[in-house]
PDB file of N, CA and C in Angstrom:
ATOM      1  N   UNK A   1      -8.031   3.573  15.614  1.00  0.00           N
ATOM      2  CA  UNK A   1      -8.074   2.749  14.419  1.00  0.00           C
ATOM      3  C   UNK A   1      -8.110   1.285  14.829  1.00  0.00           C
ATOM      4  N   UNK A   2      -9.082   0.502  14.070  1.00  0.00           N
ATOM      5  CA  UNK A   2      -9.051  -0.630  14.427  1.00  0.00           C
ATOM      6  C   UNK A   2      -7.857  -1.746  13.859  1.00  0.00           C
ATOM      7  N   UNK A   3      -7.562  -2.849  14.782  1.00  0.00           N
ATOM      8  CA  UNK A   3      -6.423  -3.177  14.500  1.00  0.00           C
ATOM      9  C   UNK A   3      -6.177  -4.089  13.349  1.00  0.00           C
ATOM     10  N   UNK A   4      -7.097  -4.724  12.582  1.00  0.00           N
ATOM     11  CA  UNK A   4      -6.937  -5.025  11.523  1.00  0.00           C
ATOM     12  C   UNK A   4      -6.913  -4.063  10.160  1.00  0.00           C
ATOM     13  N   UNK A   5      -7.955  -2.959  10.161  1.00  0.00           N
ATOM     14  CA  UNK A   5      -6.806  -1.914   9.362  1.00  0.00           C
ATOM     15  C   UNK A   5      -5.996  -1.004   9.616  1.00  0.00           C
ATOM     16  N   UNK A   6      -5.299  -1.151  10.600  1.00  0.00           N
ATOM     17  CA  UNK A   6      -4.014  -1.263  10.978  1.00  0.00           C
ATOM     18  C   UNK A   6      -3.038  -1.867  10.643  1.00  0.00           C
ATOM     19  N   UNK A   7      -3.720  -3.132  10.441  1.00  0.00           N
ATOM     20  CA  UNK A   7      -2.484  -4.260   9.899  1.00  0.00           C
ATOM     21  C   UNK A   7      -2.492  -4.160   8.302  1.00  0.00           C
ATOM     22  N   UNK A   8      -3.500  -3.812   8.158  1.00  0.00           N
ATOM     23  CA  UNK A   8      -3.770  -2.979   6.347  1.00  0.00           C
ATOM     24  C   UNK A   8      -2.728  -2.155   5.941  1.00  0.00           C
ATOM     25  N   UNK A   9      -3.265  -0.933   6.494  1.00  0.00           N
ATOM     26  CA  UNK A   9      -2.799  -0.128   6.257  1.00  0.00           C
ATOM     27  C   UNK A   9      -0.933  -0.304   6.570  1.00  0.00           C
ATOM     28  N   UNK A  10      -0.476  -0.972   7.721  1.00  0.00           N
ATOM     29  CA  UNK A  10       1.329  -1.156   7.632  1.00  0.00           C
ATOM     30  C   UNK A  10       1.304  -1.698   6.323  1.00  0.00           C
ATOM     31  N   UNK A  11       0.910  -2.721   6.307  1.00  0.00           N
ATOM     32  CA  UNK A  11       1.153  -3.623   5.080  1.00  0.00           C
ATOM     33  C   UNK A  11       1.152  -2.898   3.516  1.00  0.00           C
ATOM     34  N   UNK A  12       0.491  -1.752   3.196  1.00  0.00           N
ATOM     35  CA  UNK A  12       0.538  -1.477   2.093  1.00  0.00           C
ATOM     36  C   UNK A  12       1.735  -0.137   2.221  1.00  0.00           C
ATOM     37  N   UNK A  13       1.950  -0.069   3.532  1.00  0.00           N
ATOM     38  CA  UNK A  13       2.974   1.111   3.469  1.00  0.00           C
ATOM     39  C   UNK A  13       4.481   0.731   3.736  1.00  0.00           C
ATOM     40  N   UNK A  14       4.710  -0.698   3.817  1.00  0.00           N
ATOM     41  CA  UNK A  14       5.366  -1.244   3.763  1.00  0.00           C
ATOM     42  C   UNK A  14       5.830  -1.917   2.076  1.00  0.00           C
ATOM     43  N   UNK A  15       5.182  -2.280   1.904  1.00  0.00           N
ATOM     44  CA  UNK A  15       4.894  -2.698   0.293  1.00  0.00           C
ATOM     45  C   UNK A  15       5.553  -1.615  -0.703  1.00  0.00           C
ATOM     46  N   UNK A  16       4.987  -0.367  -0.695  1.00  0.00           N
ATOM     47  CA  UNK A  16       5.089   0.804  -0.713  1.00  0.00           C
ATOM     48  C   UNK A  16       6.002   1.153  -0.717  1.00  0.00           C
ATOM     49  N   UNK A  17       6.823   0.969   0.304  1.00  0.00           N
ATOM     50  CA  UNK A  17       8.345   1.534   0.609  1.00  0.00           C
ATOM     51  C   UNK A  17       9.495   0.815  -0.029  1.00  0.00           C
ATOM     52  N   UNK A  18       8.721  -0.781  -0.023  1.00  0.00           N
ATOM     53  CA  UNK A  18      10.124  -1.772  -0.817  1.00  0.00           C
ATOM     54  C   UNK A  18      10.147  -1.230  -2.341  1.00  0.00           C
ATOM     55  N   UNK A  19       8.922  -1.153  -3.133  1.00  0.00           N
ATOM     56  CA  UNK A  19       8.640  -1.135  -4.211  1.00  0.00           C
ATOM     57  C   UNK A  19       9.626   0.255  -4.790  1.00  0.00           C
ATOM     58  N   UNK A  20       9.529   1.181  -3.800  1.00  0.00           N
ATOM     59  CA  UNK A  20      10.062   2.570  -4.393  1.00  0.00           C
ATOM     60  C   UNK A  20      11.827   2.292  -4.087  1.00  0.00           C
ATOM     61  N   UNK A  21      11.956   1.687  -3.067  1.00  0.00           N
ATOM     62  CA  UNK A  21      13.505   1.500  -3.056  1.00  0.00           C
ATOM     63  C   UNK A  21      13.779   0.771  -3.964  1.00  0.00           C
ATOM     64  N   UNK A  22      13.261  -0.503  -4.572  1.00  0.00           N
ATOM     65  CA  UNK A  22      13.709  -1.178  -5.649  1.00  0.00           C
ATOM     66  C   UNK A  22      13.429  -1.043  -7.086  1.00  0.00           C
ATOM     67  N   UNK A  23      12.714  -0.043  -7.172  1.00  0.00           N
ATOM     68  CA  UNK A  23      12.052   0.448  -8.347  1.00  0.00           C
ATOM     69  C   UNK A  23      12.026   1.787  -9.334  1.00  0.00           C
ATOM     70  N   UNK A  24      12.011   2.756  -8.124  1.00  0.00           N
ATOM     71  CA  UNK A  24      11.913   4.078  -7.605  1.00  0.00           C
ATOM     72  C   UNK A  24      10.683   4.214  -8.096  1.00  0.00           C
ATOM     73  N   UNK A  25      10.048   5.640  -7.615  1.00  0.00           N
ATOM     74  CA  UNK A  25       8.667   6.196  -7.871  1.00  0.00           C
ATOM     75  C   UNK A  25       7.891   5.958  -8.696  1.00  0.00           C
ATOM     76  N   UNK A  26       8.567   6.218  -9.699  1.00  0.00           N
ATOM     77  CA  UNK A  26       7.751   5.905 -11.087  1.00  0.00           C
ATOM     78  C   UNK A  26       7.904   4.699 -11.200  1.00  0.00           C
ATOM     79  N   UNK A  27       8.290   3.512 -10.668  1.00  0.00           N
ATOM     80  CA  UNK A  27       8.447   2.132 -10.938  1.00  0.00           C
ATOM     81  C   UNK A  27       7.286   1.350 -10.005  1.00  0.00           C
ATOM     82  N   UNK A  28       6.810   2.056  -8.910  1.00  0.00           N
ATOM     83  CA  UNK A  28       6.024   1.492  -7.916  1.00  0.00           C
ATOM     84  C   UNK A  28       4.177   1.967  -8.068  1.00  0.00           C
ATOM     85  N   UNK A  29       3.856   1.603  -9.342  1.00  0.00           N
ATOM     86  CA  UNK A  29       2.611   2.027  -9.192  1.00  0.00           C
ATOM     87  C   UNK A  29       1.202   1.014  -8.495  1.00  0.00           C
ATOM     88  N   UNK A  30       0.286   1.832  -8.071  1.00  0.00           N
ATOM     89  CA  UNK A  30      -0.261   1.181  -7.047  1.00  0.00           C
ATOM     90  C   UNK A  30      -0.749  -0.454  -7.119  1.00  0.00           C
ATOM     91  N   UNK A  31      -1.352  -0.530  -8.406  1.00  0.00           N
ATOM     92  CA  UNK A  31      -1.670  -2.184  -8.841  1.00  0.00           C
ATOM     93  C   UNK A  31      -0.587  -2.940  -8.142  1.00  0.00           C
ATOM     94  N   UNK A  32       0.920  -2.809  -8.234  1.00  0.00           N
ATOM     95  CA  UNK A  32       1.852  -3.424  -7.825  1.00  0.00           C
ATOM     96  C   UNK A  32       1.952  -3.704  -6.213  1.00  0.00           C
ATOM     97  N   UNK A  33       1.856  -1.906  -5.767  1.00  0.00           N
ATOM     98  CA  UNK A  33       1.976  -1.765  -4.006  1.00  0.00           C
ATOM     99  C   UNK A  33       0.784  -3.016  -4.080  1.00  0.00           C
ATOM    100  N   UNK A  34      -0.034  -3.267  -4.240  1.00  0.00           N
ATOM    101  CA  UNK A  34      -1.649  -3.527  -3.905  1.00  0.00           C
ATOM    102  C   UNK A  34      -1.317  -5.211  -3.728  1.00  0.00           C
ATOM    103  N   UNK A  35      -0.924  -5.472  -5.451  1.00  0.00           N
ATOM    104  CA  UNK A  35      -0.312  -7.038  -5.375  1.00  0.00           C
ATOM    105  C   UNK A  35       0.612  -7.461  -4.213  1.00  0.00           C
ATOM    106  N   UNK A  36       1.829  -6.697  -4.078  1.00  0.00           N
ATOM    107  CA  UNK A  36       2.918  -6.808  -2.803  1.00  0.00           C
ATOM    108  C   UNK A  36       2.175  -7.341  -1.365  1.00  0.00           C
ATOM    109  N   UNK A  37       1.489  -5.839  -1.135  1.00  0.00           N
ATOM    110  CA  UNK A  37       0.825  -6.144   0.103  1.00  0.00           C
ATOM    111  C   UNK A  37      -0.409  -7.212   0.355  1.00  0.00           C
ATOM    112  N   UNK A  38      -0.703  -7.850  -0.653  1.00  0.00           N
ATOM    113  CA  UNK A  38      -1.303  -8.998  -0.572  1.00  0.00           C
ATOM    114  C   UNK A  38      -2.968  -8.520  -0.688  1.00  0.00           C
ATOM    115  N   UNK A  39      -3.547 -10.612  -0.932  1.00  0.00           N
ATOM    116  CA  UNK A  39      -5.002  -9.962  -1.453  1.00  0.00           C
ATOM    117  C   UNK A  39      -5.990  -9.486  -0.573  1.00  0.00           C
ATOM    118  N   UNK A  40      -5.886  -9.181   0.949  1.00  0.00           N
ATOM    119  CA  UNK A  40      -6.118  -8.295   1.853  1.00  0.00           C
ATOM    120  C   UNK A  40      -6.132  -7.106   1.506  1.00  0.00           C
ATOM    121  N   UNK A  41      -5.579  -6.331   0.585  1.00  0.00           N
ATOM    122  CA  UNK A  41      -5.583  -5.414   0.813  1.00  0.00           C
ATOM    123  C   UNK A  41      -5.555  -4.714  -0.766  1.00  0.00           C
ATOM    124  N   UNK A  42      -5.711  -5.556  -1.765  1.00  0.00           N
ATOM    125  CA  UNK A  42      -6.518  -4.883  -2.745  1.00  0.00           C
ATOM    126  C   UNK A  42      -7.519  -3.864  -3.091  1.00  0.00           C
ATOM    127  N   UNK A  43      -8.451  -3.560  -2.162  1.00  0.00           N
ATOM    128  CA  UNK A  43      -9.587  -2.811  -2.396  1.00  0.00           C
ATOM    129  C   UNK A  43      -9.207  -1.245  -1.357  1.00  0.00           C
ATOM    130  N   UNK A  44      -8.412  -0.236  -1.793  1.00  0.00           N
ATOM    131  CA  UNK A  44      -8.060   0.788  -1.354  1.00  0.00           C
ATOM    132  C   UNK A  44      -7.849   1.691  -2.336  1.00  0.00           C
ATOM    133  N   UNK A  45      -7.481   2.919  -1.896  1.00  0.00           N
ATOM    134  CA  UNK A  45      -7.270   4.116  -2.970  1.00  0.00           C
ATOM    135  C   UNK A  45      -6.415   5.333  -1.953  1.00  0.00           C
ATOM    136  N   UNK A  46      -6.020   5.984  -3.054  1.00  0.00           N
ATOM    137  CA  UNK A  46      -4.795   7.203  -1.712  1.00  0.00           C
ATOM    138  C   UNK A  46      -5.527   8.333  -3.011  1.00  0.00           C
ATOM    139  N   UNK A  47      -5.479   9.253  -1.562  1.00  0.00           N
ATOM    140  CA  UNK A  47      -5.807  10.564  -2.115  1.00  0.00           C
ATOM    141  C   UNK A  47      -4.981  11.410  -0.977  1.00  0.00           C
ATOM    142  N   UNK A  48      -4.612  12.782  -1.117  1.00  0.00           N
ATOM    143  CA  UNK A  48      -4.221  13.668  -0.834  1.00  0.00           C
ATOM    144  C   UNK A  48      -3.982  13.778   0.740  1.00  0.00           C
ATOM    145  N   UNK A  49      -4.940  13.157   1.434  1.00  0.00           N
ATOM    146  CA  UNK A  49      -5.118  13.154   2.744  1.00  0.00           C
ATOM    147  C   UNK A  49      -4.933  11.679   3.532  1.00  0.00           C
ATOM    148  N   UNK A  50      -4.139  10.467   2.652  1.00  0.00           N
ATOM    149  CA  UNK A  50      -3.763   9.598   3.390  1.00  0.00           C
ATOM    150  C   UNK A  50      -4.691   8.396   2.309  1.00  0.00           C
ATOM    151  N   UNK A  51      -4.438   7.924   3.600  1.00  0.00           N
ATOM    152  CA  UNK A  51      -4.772   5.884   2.789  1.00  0.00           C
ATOM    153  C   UNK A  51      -6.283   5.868   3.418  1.00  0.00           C
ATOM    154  N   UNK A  52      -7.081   5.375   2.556  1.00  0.00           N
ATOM    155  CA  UNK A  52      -8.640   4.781   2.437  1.00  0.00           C
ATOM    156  C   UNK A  52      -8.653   3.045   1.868  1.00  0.00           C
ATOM    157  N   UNK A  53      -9.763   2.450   3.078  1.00  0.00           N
ATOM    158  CA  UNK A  53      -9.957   1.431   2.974  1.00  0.00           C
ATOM    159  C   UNK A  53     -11.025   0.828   3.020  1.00  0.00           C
TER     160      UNK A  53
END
């Protein structure tokens, strides 16, 4: 994987993780993860098999 989506991909799974601890699940929906992790990393989608970028 290349290392800038690498740095993507931490970043929204990081985002991700604050949002659900401070929020919980249903509080962290993706528009939000997306905003968190900054405007880098707006243009993604999760499906079943992981993070797409």
């Amino acid at each position: 994987m290349k290392s800038a989506q690498c740095d993507k991909r931490l970043a929204i799974l990081q985002a991700a993780l604050e949002l659900i601890a401070e929020q919980g699940f249903h509080g962290a929906p993706m528009a939000m993860v997306a905003d968190r992790a900054g405007g880098a990393c707006k243009a993604f989608c999760v499906n079943g098999s992981g993070l797409w970028f």
